[in-house]
C-alpha atoms as a PDB file:
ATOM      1  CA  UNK A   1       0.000   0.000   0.000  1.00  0.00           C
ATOM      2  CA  UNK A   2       0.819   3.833  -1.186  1.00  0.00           C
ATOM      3  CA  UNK A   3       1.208   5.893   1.966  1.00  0.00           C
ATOM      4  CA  UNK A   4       1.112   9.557   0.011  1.00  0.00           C
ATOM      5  CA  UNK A   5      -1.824   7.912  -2.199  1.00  0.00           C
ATOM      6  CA  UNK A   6      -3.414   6.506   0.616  1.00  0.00           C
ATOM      7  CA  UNK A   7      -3.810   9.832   2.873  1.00  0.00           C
ATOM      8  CA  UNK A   8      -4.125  12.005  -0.176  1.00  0.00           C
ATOM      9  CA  UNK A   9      -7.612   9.814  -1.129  1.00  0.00           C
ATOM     10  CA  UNK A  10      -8.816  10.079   2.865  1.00  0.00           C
ATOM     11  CA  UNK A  11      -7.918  13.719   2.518  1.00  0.00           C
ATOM     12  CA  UNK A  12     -10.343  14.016  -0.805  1.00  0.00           C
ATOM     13  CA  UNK A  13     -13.000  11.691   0.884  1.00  0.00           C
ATOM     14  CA  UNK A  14     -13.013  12.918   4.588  1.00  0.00           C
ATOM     15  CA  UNK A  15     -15.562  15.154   3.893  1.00  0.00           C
ATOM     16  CA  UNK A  16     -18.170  12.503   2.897  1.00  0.00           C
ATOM     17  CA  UNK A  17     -17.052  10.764   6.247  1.00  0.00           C
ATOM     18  CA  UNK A  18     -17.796  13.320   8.153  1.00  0.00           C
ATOM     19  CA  UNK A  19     -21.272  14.388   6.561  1.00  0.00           C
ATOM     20  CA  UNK A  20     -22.366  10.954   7.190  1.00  0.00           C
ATOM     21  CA  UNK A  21     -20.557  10.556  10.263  1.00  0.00           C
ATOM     22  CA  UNK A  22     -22.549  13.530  12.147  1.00  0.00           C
ATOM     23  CA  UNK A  23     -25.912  12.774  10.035  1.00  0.00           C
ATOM     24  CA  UNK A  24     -25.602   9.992  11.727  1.00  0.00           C
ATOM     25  CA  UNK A  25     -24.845  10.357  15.186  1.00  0.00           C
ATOM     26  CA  UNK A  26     -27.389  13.235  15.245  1.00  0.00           C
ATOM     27  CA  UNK A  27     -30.316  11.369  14.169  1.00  0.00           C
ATOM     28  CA  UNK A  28     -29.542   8.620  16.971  1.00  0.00           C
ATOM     29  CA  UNK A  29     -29.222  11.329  19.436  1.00  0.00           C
ATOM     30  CA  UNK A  30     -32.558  12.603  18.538  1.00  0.00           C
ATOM     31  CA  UNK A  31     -34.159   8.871  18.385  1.00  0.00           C
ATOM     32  CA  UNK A  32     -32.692   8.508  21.887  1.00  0.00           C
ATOM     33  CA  UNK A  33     -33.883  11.445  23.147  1.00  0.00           C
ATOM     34  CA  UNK A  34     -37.515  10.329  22.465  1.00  0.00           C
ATOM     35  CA  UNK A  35     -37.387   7.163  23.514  1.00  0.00           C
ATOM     36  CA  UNK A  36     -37.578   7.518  27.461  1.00  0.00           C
ATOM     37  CA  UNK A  37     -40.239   9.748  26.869  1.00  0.00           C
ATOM     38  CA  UNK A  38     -42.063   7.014  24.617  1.00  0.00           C
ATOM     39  CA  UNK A  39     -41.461   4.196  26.953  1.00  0.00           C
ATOM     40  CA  UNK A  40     -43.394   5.962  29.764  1.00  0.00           C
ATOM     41  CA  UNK A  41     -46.422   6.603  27.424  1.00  0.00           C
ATOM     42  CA  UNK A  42     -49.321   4.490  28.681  1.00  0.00           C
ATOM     43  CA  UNK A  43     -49.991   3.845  24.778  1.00  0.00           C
ATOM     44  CA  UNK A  44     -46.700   2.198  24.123  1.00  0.00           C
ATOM     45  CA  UNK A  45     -48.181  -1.523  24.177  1.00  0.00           C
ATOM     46  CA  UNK A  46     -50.377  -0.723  21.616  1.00  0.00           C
ATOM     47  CA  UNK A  47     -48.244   1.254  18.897  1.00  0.00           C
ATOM     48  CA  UNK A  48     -46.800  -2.087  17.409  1.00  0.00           C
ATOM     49  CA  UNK A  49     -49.840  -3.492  17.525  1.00  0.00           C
ATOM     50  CA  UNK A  50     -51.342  -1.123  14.943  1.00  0.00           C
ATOM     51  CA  UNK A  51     -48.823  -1.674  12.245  1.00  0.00           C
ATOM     52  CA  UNK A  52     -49.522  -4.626  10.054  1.00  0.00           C
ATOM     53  CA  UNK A  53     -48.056  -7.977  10.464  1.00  0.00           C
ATOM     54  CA  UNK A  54     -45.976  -7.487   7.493  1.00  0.00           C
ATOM     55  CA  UNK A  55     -44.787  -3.979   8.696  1.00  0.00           C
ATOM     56  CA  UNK A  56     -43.725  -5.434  11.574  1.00  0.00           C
ATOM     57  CA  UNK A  57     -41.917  -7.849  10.129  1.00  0.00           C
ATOM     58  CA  UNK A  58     -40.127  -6.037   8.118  1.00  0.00           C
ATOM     59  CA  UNK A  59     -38.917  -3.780  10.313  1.00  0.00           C
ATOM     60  CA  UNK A  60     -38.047  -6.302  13.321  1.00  0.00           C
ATOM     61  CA  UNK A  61     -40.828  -5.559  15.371  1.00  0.00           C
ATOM     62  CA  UNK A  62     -42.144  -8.578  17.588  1.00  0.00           C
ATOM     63  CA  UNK A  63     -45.464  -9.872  15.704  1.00  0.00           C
ATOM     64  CA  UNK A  64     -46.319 -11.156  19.578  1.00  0.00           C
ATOM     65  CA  UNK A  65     -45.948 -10.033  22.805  1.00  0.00           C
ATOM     66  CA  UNK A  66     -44.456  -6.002  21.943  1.00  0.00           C
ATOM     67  CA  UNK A  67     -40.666  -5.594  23.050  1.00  0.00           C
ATOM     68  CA  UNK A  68     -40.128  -1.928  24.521  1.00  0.00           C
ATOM     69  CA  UNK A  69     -36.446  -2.249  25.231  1.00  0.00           C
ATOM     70  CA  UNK A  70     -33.652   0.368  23.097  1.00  0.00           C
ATOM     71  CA  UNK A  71     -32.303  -2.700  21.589  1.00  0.00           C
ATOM     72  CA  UNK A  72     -35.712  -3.312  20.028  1.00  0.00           C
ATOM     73  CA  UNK A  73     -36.237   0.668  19.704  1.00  0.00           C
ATOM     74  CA  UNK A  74     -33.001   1.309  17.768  1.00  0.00           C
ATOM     75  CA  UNK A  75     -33.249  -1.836  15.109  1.00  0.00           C
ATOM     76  CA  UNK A  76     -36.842  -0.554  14.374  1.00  0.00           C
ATOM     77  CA  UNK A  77     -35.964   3.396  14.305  1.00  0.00           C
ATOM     78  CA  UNK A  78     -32.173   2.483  12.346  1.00  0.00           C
ATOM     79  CA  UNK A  79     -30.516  -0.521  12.540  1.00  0.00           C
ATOM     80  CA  UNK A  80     -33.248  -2.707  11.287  1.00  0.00           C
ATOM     81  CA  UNK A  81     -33.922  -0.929   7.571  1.00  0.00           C
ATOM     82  CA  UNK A  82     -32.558   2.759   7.341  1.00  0.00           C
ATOM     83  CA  UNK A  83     -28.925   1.923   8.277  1.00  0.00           C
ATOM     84  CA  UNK A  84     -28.591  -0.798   5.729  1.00  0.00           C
ATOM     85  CA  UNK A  85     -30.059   1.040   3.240  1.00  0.00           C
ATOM     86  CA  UNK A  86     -27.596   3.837   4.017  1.00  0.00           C
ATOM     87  CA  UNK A  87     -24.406   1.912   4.578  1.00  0.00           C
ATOM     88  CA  UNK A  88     -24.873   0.586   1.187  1.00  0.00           C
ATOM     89  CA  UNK A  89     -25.487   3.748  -0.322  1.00  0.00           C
ATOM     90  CA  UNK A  90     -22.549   5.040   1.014  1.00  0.00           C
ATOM     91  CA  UNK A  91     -20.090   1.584   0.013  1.00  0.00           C
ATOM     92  CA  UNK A  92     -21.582   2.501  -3.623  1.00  0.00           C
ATOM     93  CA  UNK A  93     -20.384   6.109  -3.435  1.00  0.00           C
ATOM     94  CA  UNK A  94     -17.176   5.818  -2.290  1.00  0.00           C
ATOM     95  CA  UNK A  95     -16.021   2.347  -4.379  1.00  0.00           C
ATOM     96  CA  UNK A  96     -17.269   4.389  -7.071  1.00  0.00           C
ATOM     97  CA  UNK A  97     -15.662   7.426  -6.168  1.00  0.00           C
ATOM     98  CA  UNK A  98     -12.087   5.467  -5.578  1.00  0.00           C
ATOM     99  CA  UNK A  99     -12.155   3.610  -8.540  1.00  0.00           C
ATOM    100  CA  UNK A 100     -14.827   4.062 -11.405  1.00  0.00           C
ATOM    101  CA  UNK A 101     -15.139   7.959 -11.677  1.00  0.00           C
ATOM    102  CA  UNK A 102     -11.084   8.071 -11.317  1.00  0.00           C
ATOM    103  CA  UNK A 103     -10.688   5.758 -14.166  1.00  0.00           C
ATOM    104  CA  UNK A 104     -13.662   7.008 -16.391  1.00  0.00           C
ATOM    105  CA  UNK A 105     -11.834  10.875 -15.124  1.00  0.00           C
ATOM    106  CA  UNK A 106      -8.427   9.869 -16.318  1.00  0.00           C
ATOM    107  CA  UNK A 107      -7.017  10.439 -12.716  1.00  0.00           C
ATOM    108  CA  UNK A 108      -5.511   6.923 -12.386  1.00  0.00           C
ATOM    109  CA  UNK A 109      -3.005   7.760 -14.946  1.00  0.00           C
ATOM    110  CA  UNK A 110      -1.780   9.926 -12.692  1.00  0.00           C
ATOM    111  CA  UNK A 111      -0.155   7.740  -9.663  1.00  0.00           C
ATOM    112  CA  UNK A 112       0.757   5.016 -12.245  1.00  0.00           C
ATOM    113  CA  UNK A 113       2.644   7.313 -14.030  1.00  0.00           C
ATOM    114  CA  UNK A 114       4.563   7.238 -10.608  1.00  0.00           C
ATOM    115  CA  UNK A 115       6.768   4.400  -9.437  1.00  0.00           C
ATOM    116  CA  UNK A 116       3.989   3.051  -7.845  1.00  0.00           C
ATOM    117  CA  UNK A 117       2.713  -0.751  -9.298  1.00  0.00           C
ATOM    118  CA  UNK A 118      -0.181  -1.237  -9.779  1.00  0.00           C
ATOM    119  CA  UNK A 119      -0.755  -3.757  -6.613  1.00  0.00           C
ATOM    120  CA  UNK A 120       0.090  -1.144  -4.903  1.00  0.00           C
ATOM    121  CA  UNK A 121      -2.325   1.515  -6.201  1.00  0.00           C
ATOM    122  CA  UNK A 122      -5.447  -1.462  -6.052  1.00  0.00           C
ATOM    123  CA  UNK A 123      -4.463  -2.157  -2.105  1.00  0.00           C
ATOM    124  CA  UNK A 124      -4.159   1.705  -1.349  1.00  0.00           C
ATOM    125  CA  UNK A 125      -7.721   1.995  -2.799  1.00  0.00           C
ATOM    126  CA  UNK A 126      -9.261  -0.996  -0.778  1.00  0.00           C
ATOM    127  CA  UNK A 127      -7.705   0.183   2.430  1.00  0.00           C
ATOM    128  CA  UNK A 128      -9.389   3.902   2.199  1.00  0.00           C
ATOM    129  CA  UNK A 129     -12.818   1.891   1.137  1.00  0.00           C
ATOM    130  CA  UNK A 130     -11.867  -0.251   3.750  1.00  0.00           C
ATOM    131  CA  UNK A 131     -11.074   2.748   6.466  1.00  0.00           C
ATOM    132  CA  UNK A 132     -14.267   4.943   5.076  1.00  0.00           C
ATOM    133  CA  UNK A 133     -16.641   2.170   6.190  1.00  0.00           C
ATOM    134  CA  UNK A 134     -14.896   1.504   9.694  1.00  0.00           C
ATOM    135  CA  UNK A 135     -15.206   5.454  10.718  1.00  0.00           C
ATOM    136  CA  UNK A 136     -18.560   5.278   9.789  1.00  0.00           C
ATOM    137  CA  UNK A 137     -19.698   2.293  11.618  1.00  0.00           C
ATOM    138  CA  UNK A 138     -17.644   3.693  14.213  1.00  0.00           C
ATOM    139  CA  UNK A 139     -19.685   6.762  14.476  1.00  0.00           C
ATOM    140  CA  UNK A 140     -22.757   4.831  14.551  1.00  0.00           C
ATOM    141  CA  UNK A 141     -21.820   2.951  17.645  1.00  0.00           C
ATOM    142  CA  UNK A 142     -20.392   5.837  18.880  1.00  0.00           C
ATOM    143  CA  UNK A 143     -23.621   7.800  18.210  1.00  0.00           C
ATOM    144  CA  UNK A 144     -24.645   5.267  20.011  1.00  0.00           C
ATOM    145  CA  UNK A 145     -22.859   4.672  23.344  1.00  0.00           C
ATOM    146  CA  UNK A 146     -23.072   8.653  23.761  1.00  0.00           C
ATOM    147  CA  UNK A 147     -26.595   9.259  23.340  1.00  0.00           C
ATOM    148  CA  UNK A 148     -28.000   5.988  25.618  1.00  0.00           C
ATOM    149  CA  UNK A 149     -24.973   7.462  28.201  1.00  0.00           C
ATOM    150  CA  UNK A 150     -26.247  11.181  28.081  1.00  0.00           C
ATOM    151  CA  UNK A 151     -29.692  10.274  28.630  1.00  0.00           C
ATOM    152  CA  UNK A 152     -29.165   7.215  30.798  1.00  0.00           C
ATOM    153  CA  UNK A 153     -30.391   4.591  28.971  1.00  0.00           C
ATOM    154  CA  UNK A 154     -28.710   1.058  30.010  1.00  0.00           C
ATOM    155  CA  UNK A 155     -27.805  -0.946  26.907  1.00  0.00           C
ATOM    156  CA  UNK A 156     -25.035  -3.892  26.869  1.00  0.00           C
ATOM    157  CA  UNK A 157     -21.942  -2.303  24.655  1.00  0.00           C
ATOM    158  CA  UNK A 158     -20.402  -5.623  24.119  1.00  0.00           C
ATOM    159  CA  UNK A 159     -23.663  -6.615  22.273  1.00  0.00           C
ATOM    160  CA  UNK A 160     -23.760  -2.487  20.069  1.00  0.00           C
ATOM    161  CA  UNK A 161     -19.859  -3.522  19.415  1.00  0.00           C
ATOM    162  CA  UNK A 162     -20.889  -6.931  17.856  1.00  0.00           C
ATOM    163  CA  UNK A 163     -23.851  -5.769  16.030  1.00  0.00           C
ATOM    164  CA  UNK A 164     -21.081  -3.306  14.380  1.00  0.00           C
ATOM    165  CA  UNK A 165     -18.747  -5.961  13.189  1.00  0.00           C
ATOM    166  CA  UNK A 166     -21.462  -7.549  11.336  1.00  0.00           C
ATOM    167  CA  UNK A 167     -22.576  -4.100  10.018  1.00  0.00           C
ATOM    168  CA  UNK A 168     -18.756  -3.126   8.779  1.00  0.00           C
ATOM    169  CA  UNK A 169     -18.779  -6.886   7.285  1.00  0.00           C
ATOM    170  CA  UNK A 170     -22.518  -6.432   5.292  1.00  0.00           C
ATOM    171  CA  UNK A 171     -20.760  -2.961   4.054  1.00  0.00           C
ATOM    172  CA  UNK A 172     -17.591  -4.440   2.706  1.00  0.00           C
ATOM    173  CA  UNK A 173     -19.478  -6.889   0.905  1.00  0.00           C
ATOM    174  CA  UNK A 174     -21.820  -4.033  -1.089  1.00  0.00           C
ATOM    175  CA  UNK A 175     -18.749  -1.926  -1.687  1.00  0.00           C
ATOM    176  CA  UNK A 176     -16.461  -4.764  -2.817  1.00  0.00           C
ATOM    177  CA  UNK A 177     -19.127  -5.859  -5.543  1.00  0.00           C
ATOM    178  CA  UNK A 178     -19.065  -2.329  -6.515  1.00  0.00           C
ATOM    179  CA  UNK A 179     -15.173  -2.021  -6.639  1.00  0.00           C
ATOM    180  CA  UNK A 180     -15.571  -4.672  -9.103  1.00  0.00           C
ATOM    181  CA  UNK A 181     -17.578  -3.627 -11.181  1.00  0.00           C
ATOM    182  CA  UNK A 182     -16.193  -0.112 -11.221  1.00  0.00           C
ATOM    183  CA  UNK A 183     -12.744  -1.959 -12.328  1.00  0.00           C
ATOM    184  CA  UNK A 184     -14.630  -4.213 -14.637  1.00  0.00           C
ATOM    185  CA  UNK A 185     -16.838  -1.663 -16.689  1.00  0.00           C
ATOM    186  CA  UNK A 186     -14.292   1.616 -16.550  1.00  0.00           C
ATOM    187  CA  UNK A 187     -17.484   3.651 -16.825  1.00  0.00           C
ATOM    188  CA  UNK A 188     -18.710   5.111 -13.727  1.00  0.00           C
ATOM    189  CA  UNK A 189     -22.327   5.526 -15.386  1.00  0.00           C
ATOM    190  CA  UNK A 190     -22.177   1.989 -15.975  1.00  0.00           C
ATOM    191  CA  UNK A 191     -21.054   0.671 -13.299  1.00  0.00           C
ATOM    192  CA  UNK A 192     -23.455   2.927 -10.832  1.00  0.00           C
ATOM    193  CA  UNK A 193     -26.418   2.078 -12.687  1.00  0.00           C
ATOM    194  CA  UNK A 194     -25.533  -2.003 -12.332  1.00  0.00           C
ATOM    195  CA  UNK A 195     -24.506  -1.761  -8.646  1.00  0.00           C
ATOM    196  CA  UNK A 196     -27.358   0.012  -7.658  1.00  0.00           C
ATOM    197  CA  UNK A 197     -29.640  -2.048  -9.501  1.00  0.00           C
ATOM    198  CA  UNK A 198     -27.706  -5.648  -7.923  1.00  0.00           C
ATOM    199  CA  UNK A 199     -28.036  -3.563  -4.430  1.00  0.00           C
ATOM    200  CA  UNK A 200     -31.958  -3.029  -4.941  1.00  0.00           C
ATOM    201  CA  UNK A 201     -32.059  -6.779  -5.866  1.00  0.00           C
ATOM    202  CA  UNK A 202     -31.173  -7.747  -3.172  1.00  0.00           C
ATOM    203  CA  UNK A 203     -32.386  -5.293  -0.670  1.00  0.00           C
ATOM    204  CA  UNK A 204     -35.415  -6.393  -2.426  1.00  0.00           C
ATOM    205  CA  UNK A 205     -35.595 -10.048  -1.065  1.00  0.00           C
ATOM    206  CA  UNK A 206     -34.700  -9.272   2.258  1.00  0.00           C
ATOM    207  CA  UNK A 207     -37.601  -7.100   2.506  1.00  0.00           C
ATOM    208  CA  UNK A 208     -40.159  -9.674   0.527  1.00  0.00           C
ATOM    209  CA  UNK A 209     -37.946 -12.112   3.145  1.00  0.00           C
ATOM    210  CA  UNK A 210     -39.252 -10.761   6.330  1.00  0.00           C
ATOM    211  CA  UNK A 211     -42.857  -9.708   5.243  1.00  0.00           C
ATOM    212  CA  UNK A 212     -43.918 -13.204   4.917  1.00  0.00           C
ATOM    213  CA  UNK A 213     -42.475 -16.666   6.643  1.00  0.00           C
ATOM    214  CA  UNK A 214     -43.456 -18.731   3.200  1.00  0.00           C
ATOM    215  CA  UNK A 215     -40.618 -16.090   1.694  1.00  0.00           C
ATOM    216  CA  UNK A 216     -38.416 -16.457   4.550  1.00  0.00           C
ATOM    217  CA  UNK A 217     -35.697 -18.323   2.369  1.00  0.00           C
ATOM    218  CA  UNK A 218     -35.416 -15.701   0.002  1.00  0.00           C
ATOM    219  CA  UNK A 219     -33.090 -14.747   2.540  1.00  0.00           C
ATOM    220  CA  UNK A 220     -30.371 -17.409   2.268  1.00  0.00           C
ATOM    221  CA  UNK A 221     -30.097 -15.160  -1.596  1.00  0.00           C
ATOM    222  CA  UNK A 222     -28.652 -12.117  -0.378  1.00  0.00           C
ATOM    223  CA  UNK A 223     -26.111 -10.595   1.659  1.00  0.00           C
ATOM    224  CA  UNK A 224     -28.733  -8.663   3.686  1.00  0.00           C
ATOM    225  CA  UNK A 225     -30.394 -11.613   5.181  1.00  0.00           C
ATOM    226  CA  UNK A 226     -27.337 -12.141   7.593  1.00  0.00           C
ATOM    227  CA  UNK A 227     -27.756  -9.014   9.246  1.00  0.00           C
ATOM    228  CA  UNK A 228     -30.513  -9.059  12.078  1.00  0.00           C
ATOM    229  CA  UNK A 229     -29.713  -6.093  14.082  1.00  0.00           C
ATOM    230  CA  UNK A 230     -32.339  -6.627  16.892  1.00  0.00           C
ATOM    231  CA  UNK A 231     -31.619 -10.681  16.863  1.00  0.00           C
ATOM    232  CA  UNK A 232     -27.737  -9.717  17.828  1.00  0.00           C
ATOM    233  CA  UNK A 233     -28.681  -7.168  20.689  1.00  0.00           C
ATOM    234  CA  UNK A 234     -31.127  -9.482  22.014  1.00  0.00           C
ATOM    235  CA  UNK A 235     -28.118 -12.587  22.372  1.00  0.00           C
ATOM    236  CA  UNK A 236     -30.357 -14.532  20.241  1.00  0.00           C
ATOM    237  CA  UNK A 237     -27.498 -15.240  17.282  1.00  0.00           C
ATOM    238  CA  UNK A 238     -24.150 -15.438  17.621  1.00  0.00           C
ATOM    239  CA  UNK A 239     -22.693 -13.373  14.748  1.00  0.00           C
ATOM    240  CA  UNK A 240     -19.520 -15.349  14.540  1.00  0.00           C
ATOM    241  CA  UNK A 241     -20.503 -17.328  11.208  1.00  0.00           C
ATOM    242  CA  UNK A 242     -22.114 -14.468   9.709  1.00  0.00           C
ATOM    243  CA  UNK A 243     -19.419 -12.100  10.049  1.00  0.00           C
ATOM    244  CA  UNK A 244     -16.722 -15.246   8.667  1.00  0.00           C
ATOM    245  CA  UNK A 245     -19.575 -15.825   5.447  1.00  0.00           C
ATOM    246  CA  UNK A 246     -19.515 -11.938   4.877  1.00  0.00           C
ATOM    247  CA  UNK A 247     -16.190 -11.461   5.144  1.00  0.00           C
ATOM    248  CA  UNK A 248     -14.818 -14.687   3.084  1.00  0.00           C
ATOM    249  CA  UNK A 249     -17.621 -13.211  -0.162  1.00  0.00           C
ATOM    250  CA  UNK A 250     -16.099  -9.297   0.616  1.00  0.00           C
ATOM    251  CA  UNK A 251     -12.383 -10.829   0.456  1.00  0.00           C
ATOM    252  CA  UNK A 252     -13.148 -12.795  -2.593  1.00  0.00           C
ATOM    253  CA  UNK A 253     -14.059  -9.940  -4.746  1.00  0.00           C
ATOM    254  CA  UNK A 254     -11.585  -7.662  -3.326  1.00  0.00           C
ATOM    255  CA  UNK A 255      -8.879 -10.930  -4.298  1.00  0.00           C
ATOM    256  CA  UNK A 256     -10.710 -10.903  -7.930  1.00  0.00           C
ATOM    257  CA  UNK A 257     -10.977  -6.524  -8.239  1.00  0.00           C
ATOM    258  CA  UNK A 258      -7.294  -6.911  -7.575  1.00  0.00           C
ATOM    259  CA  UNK A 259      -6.562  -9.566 -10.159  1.00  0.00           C
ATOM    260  CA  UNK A 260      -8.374  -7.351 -12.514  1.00  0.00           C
ATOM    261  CA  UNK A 261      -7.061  -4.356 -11.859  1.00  0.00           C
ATOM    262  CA  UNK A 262      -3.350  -5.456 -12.732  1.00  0.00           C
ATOM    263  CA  UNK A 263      -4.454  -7.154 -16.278  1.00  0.00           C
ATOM    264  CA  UNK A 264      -6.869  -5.378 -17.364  1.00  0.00           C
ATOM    265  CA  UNK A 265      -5.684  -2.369 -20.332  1.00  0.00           C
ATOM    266  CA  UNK A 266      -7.475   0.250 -18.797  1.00  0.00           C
ATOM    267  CA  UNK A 267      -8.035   3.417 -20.617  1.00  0.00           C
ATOM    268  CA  UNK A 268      -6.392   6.677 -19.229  1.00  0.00           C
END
């Protein structure tokens, strides 16, 4: 890996980072805030209730007796949907920031004029994808950990910190995919519009997945299905496997975007 390349692409990216960084933590401050008001709400049984099964489902909310604690409260408000949705959003900006638009832009020609090879230049890339995603899962948790200590609100860390890992692992596997692609295509149109529409896919199915137990296999299809926010706060799955599965498919394609990378006769 590049050192100058490597702090010179954080340098040009930071900014993302930190927009989604604070969006972040200030929308789980404010979701924190409300929730020891909503807990002492006399009503609070019944808001679950009047969401359809299939809303409920899909958003990890108990379809039986209603679960009021912040591990529940956070999966619904963040974790369960938005986050994902977000993270992956983000993995498809910034792979195609670091590597599409770059080689579409011409820019690449730039350190490989350099005696830099091009192993090098692939494995600088990765590692500020790689970096990008771990400040902003770190800011989640941290978002986190400051807002349930600020307003008192007793949550197990050790189970947040776990629940991360598998996030940062789901992430690496949307933005390694895109990497790919982005190396694959050389057109950051392309590539964007074929990501995005692979991401939707399988977004998709988890969804369909959760609305329905005859479509609960759907989720053994996509990368989404292995990340049950709520079921890792709660104890009730060890994320162990899931984070090895995710992170043996995100290694893969970051082992093939390399191979690629070095053979292919890119245009710059």
């Amino acid at each position: 890996m590049n050192d100058t390349l490597y702090w010179a692409m954080l340098k040009l990216e930071s900014k993302k980072v930190l927009g989604y960084s604070l969006g972040l933590m200030s929308y789980e401050w404010l979701i924190t805030w409300g929730y020891p008001i909503l807990i002492e709400s006399p009503i609070i049984q019944d808001i679950p209730k009047s969401f359809p099964v299939p809303v409920q489902r899909a958003f990890g909310v108990s379809t039986e007796e209603p679960d009021i604690s912040y591990e529940a409260y956070i999966s619904a408000q963040l974790l369960g949907r938005f986050w994902t949705l977000l993270i992956s959003v983000y993995g498809i900006s910034s792979s195609n920031a670091l590597m599409a638009h770059i080689l579409e832009q011409g820019f690449m020609a730039y350190p490989l004029s350099t005696p830099v090879s091009r192993r090098e230049v692939i494995n600088t890339q990765i590692g500020v994808l790689l970096t990008e995603l771990i400040l902003v899962t770190s800011a989640t948790l941290g978002g986190i950990y400051s807002a349930t200590a600020f307003f008192e609100v007793e949550i197990d860390r050790w189970q947040f910190f776990r629940m991360g890992i598998l996030g940062f692992c789901l992430s690496a596997v949307v933005s390694s995919y895109s990497m790919l692609l982005g190396v694959l295509l050389n057109s950051e149109e392309k590539s964007v519009a074929l990501v995005s529409a692979i991401t939707f896919v399988y977004y998709g199915l988890d969804v369909v997945s959760s609305l329905n137990e005859g479509f609960s296999r759907l989720q053994d299809f996509t990368p989404f299905g292995l990340f049950r926010p709520q079921e890792v706060l709660q104890g009730s799955v060890l994320p162990g496997t899931r984070c090895l599965a995710l992170s043996l498919i995100s290694g893969l394609l970051l082992l093939v975007t390399g191979f690629v990378f070095q053979r292919k006769n890119l245009v710059i």
